[in-house]
C-alpha atoms as a PDB file:
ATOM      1  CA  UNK A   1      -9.958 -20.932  -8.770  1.00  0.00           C
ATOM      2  CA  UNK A   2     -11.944 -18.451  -6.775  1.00  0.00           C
ATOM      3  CA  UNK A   3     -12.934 -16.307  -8.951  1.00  0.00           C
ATOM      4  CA  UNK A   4     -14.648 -16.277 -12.209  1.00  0.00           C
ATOM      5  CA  UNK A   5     -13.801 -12.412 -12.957  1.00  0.00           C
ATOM      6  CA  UNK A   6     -11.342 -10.605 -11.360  1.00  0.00           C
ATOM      7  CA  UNK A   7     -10.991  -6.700 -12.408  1.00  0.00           C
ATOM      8  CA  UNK A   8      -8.000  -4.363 -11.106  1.00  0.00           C
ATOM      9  CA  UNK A   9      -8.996  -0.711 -11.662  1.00  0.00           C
ATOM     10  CA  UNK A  10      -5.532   1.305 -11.574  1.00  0.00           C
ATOM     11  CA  UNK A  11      -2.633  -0.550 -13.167  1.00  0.00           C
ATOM     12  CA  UNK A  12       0.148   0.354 -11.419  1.00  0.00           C
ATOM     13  CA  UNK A  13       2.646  -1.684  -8.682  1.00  0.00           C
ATOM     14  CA  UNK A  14      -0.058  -2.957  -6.094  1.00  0.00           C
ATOM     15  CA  UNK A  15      -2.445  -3.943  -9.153  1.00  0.00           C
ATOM     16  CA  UNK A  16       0.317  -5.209 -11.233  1.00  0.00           C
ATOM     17  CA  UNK A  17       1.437  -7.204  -8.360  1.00  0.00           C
ATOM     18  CA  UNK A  18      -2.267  -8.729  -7.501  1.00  0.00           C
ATOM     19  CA  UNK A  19      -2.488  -9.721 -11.944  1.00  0.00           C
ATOM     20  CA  UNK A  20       0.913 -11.772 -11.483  1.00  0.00           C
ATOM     21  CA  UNK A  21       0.224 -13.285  -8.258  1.00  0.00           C
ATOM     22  CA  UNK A  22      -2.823 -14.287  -8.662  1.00  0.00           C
ATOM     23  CA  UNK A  23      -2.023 -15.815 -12.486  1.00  0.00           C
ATOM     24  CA  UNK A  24       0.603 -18.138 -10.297  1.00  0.00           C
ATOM     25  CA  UNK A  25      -1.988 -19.216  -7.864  1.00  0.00           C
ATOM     26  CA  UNK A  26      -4.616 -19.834 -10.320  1.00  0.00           C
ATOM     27  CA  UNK A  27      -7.132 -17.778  -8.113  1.00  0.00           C
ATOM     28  CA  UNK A  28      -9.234 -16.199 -11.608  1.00  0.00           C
ATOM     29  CA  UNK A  29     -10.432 -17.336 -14.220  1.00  0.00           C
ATOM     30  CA  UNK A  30     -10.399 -14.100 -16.283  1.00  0.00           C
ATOM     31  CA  UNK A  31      -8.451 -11.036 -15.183  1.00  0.00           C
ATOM     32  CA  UNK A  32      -9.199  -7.637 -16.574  1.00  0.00           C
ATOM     33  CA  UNK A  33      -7.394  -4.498 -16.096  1.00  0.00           C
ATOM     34  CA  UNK A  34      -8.546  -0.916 -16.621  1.00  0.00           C
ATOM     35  CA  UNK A  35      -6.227   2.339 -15.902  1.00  0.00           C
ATOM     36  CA  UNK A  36      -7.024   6.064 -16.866  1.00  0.00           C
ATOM     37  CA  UNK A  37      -4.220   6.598 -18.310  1.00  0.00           C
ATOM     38  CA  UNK A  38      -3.673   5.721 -22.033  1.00  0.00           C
ATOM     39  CA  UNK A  39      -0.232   5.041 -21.574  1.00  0.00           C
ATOM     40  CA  UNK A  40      -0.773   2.585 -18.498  1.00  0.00           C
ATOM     41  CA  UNK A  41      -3.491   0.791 -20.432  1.00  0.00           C
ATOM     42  CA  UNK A  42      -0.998   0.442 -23.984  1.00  0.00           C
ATOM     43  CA  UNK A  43       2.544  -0.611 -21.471  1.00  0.00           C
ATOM     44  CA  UNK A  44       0.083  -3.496 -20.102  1.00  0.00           C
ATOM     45  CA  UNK A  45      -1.490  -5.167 -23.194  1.00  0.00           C
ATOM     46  CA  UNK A  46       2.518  -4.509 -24.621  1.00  0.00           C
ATOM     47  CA  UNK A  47       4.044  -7.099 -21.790  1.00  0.00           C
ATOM     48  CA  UNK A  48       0.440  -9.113 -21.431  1.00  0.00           C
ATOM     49  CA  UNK A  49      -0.484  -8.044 -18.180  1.00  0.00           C
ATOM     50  CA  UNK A  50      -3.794  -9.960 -17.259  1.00  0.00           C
ATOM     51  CA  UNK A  51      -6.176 -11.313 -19.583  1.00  0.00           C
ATOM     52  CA  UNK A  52      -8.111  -8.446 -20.956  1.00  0.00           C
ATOM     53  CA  UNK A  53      -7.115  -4.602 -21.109  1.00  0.00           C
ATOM     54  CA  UNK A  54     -10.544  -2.684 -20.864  1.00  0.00           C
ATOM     55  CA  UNK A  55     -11.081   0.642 -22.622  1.00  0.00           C
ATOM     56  CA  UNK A  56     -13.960   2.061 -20.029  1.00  0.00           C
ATOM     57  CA  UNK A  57     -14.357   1.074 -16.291  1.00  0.00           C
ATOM     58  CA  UNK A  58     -17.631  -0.276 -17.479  1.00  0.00           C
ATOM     59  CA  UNK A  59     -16.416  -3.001 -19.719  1.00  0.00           C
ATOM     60  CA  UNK A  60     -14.002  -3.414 -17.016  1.00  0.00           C
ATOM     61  CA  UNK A  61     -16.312  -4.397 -14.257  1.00  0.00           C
ATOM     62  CA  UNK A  62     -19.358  -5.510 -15.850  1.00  0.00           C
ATOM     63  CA  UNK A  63     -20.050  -9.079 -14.480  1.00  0.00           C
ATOM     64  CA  UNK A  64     -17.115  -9.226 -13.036  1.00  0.00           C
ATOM     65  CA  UNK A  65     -17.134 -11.303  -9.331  1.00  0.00           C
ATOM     66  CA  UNK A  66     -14.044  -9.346  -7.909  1.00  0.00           C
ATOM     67  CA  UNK A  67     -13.557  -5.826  -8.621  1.00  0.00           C
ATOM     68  CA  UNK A  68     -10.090  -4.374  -6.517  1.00  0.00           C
ATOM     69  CA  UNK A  69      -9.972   0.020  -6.519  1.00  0.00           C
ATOM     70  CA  UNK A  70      -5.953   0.254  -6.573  1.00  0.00           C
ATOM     71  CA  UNK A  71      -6.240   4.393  -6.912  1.00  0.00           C
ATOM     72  CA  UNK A  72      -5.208   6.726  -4.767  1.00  0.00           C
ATOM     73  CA  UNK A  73      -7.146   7.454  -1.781  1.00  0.00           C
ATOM     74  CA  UNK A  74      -8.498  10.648  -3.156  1.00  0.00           C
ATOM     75  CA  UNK A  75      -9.787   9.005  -6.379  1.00  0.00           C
ATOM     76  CA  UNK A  76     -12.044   5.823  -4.304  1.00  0.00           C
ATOM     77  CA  UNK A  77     -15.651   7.813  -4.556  1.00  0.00           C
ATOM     78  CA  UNK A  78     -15.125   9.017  -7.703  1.00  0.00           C
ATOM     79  CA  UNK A  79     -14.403   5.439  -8.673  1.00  0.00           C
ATOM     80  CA  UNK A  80     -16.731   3.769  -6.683  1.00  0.00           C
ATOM     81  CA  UNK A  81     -19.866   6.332  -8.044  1.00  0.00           C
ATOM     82  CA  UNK A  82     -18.871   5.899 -12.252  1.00  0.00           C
ATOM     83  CA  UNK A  83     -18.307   2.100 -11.424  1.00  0.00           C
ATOM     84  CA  UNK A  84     -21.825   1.474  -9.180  1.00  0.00           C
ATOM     85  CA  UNK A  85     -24.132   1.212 -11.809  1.00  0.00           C
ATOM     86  CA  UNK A  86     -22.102  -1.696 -13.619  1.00  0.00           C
ATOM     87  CA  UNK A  87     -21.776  -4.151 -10.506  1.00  0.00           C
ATOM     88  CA  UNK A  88     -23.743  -6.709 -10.756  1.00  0.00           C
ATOM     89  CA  UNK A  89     -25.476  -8.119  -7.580  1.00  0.00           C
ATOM     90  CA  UNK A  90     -23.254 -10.468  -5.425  1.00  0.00           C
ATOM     91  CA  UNK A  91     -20.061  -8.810  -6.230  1.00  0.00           C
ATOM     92  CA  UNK A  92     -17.161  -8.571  -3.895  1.00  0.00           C
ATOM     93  CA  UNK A  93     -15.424  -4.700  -4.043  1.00  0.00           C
ATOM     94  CA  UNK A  94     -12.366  -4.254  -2.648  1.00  0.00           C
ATOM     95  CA  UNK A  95      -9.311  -2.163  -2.521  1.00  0.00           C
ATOM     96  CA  UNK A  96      -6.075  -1.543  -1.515  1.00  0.00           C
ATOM     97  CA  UNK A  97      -5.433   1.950  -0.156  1.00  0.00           C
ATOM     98  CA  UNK A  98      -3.551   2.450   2.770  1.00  0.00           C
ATOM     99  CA  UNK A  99      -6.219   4.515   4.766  1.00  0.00           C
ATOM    100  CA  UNK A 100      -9.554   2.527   5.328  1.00  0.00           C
ATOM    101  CA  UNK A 101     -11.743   5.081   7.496  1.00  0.00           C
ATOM    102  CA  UNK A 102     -12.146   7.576   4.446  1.00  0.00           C
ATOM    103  CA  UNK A 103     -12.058   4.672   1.862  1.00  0.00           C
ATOM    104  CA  UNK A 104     -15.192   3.392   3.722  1.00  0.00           C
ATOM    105  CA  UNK A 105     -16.543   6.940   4.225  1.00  0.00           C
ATOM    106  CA  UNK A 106     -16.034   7.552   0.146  1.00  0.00           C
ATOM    107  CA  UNK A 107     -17.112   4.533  -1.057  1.00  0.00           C
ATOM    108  CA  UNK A 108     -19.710   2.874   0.859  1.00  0.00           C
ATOM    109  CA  UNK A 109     -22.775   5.898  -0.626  1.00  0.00           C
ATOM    110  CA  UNK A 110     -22.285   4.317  -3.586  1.00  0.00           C
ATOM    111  CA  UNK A 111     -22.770   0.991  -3.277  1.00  0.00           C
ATOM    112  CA  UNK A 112     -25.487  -1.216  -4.866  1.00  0.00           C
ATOM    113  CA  UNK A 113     -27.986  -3.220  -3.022  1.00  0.00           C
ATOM    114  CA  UNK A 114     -26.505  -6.516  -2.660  1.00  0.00           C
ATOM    115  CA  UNK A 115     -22.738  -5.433  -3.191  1.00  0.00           C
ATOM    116  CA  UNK A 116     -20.150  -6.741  -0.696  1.00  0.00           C
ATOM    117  CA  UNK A 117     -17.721  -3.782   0.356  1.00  0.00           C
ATOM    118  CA  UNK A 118     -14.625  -5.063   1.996  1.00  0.00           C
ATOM    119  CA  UNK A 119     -11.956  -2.773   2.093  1.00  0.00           C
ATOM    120  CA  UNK A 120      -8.047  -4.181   2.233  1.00  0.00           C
ATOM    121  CA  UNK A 121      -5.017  -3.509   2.958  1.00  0.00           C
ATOM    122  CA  UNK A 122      -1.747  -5.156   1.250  1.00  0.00           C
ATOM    123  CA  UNK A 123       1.116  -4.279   3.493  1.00  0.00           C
ATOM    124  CA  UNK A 124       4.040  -4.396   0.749  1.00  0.00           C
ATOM    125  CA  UNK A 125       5.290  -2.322  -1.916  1.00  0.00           C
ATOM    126  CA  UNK A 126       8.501  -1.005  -3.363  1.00  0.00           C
ATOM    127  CA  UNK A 127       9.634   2.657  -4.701  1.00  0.00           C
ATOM    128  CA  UNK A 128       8.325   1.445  -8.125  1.00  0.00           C
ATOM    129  CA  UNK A 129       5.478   2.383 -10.266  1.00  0.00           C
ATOM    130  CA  UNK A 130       3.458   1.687 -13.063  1.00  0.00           C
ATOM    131  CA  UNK A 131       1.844  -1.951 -14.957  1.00  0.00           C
ATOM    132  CA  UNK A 132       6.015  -2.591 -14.940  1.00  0.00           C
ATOM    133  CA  UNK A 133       6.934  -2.528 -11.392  1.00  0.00           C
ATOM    134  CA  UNK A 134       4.833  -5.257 -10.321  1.00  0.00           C
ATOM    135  CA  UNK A 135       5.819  -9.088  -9.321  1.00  0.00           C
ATOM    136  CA  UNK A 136       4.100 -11.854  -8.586  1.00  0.00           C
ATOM    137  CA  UNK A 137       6.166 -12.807  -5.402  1.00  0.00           C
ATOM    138  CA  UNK A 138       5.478  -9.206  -4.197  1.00  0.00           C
ATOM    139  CA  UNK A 139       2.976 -10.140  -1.162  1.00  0.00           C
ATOM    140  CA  UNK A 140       4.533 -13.516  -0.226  1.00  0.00           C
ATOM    141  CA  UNK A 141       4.815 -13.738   3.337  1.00  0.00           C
ATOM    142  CA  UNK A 142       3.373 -10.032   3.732  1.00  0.00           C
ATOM    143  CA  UNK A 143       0.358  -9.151   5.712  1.00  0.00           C
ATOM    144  CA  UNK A 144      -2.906  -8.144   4.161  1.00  0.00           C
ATOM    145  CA  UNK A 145      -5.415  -6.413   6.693  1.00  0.00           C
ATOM    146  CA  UNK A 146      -8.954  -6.958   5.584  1.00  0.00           C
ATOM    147  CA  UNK A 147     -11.143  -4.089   7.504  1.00  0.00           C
ATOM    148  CA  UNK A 148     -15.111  -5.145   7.120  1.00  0.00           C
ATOM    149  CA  UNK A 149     -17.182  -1.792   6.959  1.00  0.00           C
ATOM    150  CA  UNK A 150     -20.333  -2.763   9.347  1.00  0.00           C
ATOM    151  CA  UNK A 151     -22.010  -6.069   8.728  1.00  0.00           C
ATOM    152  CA  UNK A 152     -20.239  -8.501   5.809  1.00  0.00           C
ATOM    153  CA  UNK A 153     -21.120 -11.443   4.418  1.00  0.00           C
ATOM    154  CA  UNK A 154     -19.471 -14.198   5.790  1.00  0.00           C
ATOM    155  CA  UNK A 155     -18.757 -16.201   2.629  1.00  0.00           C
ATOM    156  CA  UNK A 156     -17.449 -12.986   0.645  1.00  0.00           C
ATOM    157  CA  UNK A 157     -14.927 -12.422   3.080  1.00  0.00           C
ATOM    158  CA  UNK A 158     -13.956 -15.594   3.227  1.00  0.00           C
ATOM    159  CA  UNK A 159     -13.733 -15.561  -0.749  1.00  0.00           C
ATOM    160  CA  UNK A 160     -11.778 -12.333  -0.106  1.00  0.00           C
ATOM    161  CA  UNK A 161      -9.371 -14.223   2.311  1.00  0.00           C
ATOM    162  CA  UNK A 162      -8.817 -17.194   0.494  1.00  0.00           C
ATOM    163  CA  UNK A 163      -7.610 -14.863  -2.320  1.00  0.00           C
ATOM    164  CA  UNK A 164      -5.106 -13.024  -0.883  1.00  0.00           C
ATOM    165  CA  UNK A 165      -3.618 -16.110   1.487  1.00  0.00           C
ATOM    166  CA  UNK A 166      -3.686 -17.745  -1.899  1.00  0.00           C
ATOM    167  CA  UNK A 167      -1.688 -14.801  -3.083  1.00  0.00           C
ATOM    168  CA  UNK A 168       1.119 -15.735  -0.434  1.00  0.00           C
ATOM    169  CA  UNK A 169      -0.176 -13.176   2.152  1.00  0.00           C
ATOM    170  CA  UNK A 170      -1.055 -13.392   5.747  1.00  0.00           C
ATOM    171  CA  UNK A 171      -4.062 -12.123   6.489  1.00  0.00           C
ATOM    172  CA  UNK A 172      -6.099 -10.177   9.323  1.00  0.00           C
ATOM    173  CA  UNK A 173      -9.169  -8.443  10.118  1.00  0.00           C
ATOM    174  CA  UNK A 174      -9.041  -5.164  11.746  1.00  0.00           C
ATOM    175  CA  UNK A 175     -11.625  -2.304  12.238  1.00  0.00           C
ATOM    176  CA  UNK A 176     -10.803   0.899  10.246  1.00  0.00           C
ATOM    177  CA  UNK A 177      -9.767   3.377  13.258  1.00  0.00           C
ATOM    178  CA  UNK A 178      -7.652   0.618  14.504  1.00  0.00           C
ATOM    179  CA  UNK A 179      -5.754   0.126  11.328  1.00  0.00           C
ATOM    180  CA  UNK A 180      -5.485   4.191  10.564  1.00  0.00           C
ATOM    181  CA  UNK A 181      -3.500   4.300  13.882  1.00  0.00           C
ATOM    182  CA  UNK A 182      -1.532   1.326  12.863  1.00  0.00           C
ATOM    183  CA  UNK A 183      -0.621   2.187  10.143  1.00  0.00           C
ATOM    184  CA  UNK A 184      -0.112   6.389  11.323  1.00  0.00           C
ATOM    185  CA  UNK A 185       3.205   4.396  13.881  1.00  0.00           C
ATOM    186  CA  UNK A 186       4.128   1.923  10.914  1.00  0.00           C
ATOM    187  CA  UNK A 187       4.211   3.663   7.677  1.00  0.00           C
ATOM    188  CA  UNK A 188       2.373   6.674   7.671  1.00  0.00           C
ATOM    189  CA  UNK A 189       4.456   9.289   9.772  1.00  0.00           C
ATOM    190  CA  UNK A 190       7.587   6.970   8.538  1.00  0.00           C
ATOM    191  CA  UNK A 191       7.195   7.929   5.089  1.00  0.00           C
ATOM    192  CA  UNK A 192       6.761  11.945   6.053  1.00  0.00           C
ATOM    193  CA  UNK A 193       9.559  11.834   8.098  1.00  0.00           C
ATOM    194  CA  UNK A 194      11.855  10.746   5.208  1.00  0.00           C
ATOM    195  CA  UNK A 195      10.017  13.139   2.932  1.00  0.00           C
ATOM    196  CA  UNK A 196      11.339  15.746   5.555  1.00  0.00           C
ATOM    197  CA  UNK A 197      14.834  14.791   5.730  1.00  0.00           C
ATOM    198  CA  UNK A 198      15.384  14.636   1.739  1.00  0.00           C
ATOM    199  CA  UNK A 199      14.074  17.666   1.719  1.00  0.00           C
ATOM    200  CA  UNK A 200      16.408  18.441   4.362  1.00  0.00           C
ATOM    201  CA  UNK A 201      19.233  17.246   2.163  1.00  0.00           C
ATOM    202  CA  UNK A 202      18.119  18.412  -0.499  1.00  0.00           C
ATOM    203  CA  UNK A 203      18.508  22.321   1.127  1.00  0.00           C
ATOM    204  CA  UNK A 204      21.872  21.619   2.102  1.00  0.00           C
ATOM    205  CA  UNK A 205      23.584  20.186  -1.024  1.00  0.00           C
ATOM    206  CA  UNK A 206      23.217  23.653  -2.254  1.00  0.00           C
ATOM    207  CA  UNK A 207      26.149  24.902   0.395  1.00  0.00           C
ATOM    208  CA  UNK A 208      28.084  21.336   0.425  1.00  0.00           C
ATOM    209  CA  UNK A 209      28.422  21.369  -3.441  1.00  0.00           C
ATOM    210  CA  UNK A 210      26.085  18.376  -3.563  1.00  0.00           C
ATOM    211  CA  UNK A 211      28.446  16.361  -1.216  1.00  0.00           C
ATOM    212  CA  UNK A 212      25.386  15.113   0.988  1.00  0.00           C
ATOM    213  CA  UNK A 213      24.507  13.134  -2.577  1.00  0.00           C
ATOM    214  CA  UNK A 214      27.906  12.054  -3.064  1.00  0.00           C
ATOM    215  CA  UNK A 215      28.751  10.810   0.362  1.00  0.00           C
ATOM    216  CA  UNK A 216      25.117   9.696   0.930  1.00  0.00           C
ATOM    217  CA  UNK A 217      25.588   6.728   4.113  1.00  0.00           C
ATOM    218  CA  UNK A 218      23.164   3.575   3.972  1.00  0.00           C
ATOM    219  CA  UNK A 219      20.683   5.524   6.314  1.00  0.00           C
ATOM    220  CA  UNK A 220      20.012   8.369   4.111  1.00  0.00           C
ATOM    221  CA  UNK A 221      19.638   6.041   1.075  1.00  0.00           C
ATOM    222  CA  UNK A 222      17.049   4.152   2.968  1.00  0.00           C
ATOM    223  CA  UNK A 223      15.330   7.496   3.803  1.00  0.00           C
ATOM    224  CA  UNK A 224      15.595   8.748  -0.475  1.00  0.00           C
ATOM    225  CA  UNK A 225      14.043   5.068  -1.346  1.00  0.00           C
ATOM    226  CA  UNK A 226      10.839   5.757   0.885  1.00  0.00           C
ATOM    227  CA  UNK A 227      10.971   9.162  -0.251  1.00  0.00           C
ATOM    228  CA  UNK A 228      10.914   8.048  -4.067  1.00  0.00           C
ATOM    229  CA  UNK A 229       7.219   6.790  -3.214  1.00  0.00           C
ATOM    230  CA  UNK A 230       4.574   8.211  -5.358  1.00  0.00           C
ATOM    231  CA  UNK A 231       3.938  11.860  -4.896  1.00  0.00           C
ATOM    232  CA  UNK A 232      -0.397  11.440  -5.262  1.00  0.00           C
ATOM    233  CA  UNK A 233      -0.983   8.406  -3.026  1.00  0.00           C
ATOM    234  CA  UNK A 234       1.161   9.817  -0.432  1.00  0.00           C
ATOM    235  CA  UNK A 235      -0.247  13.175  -0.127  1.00  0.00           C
ATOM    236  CA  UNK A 236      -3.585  11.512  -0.382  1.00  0.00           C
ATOM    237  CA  UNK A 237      -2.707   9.139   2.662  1.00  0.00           C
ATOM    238  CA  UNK A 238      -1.954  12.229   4.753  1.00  0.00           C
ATOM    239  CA  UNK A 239      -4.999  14.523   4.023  1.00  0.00           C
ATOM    240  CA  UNK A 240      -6.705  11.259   4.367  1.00  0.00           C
ATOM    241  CA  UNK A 241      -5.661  10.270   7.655  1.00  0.00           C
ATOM    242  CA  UNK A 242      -5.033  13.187   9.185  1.00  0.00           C
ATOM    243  CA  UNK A 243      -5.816  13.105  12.616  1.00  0.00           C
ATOM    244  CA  UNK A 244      -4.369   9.626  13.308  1.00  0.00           C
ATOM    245  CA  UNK A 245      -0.937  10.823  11.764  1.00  0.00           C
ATOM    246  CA  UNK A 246      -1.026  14.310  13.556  1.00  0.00           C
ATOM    247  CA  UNK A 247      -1.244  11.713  16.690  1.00  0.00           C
ATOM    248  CA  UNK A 248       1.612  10.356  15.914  1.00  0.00           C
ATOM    249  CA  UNK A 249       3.523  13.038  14.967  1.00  0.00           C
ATOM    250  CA  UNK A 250       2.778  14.898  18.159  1.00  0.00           C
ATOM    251  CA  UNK A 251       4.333  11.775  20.281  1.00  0.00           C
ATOM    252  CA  UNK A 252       7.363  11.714  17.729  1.00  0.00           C
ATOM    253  CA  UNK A 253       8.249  15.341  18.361  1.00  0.00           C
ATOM    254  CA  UNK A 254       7.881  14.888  22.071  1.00  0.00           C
ATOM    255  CA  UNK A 255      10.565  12.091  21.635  1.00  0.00           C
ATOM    256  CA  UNK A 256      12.851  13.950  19.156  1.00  0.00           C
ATOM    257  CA  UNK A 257      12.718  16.739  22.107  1.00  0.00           C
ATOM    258  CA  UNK A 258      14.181  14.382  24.800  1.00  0.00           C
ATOM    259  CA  UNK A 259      17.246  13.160  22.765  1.00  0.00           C
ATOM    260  CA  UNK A 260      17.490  16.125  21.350  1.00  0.00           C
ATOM    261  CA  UNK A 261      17.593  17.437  25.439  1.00  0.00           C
ATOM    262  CA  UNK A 262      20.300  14.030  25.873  1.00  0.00           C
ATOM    263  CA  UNK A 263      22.335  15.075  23.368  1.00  0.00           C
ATOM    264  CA  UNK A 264      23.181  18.623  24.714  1.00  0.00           C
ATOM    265  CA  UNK A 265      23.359  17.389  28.435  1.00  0.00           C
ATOM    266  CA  UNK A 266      25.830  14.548  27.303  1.00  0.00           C
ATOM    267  CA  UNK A 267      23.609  12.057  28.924  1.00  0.00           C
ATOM    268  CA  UNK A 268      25.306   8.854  27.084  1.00  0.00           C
ATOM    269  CA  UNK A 269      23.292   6.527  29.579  1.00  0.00           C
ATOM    270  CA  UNK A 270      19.866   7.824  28.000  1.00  0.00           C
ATOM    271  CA  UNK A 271      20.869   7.714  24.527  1.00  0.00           C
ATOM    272  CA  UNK A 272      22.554   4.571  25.588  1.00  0.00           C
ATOM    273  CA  UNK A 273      19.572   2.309  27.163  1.00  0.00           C
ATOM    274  CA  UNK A 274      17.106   4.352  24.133  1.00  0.00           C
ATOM    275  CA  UNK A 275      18.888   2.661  21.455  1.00  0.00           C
ATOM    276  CA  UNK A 276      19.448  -0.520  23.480  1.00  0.00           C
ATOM    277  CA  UNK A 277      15.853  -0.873  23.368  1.00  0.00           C
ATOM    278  CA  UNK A 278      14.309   0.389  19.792  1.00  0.00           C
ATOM    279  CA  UNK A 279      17.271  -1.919  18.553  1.00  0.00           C
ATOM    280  CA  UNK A 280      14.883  -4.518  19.810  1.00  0.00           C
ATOM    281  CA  UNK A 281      12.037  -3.964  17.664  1.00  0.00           C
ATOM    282  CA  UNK A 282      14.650  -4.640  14.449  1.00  0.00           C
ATOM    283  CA  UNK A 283      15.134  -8.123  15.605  1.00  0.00           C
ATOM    284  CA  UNK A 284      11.365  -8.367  16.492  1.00  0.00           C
ATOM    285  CA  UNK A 285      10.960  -7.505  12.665  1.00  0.00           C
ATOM    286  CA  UNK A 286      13.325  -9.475  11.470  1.00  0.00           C
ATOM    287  CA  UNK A 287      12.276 -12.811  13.431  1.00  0.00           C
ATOM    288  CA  UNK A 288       8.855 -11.933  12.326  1.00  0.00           C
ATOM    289  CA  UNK A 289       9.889 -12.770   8.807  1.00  0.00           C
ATOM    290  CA  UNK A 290       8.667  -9.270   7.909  1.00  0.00           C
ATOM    291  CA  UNK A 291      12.262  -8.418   6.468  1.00  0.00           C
ATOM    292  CA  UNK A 292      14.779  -9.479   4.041  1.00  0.00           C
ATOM    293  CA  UNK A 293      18.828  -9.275   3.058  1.00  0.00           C
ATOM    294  CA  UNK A 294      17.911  -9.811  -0.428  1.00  0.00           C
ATOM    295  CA  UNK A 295      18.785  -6.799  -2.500  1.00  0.00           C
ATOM    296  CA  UNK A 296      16.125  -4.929  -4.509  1.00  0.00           C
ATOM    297  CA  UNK A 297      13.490  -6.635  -2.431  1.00  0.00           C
ATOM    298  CA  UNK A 298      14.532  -9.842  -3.355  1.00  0.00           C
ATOM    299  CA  UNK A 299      13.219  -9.003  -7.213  1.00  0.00           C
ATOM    300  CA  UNK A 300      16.757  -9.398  -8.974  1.00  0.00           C
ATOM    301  CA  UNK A 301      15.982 -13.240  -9.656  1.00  0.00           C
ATOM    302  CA  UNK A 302      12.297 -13.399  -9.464  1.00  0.00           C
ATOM    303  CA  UNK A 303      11.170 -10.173 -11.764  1.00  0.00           C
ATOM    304  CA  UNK A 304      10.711 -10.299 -15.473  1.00  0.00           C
END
């Protein structure tokens, strides 16, 4: 064990997740859950997810040792100022949002003197949602970036550490421009691409008589599963990290230009050697054990 207390504020797939894998590695000794929604709160004492299903985020994370913000990005201040006065001193708060720099800029005004902030990172997830969607095998093997905001306590971020490599995860410290760039290349700019090219689709099935949904090839299917993500955390990821995905974005136009330049020049050897060598970051991904061939994300045996 740990933890003593360990409170998940937002019940849905990253949360849900966190409750199961850390009942498997005995990391708690009490875990309480707490989600705005009445709904969320009523599904998760109906399948007995975690120990104790708080009515108020006060109950929730009063005395508690661990307290993890799994909202949306826009939501982390808001959170972080109603849930302030109920921290008690020592306290480890933590998160899971996929954009640190304006987690830390939201959050850290708020804090109590003697209140460890250290933001995280959890790089998994599926198209799912809600206290349902989560498993406890979902972070085994995965990396989870921890990103210290200024001076932390040693032993709470080892605490912190322990937790999530006890939760199957890798683990990593990175500074919070660093990992907003990151994660602008890996899954920020990703995600808005495929939100682009549904909605692409999604123009054209009007004139094809809905044959682009019929006839839909594994690479658009892969594009409609990213673009199934939820609608609030993604817009919040992009108004939150805005300048680091505008970065990006800039540099993938540039290189959209030059194939799209190949393709009308019938210049085979460019589009040739360009595939050759982004085919090698697959395998890269794929040796890195950062990948699997196990359908629905490997949850078909291991969900219940």
């Amino acid at each position: 064990m740990i933890y003593g207390t360990v409170t998940l504020v937002g019940l849905g797939l990253i949360a849900s997740s966190i409750i199961h894998a850390a009942k498997r590695g005995g990391l708690a000794g009490e875990i309480r859950g707490y989600d705005l929604s009445d709904e969320a709160r009523a599904t998760a004492r109906e399948i007995g997810l975690g120990d104790v299903i708080c009515d108020s985020l006060a109950e929730a994370v009063s005395g508690a040792d661990l307290v993890i913000l799994a909202v949306p990005v826009g939501a982390m201040g808001q959170v972080a100022e109603e849930i302030a006065p109920h921290l008690k001193p020592g306290a480890v708060l933590s998160d899971t949002g996929s954009v640190k720099g304006a987690v830390v800029r939201a959050v850290e005004p708020h804090l109590p003197e003697g209140v460890h902030f250290i933001p995280a990172h959890p790089l998994a997830g599926t198209e799912h949602s809600g206290p349902r969607a989560g498993f406890a095998e979902l972070f085994d093997n995965r990396w989870c970036l921890l990103v210290p905001a200024g001076e932390t306590d040693p032993q709470a971020l080892a605490g912190l550490r322990a937790f999530w490599e006890g939760m199957g995860a890798h683990v990593e410290e990175m500074d919070p421009e660093h990992h907003d760039l990151v994660l602008a290349v890996t899954s920020h700019t990703p995600h808005l691409i495929a939100y682009t090219m549904v909605g692409v689709a999604d123009d054209l099935r009007r004139v094809t008589d809905s044959e682009v949904i019929k006839y839909s090839a594994a690479g658009f299917r892969d594009f409609t599963r990213i673009a199934a993500s939820d609608p609030t955390m993604w817009r919040d990821v992009f108004l939150s990290n805005k300048e680091a995905t505008l970065t990006i974005l800039q540099r993938f136009t540039e290189e959209l230009f030059r194939l799209q330049r190949a393709i009308r020049r019938d210049d085979g050897d460019l589009l040739f050697d360009y595939f050759t060598r982004t085919r090698a970051i697959r395998r890269g991904i794929i040796e890195a054990g950062q990948d699997t061939d196990a359908p629905d994300f490997g949850r078909g045996t291991t969900r219940k």
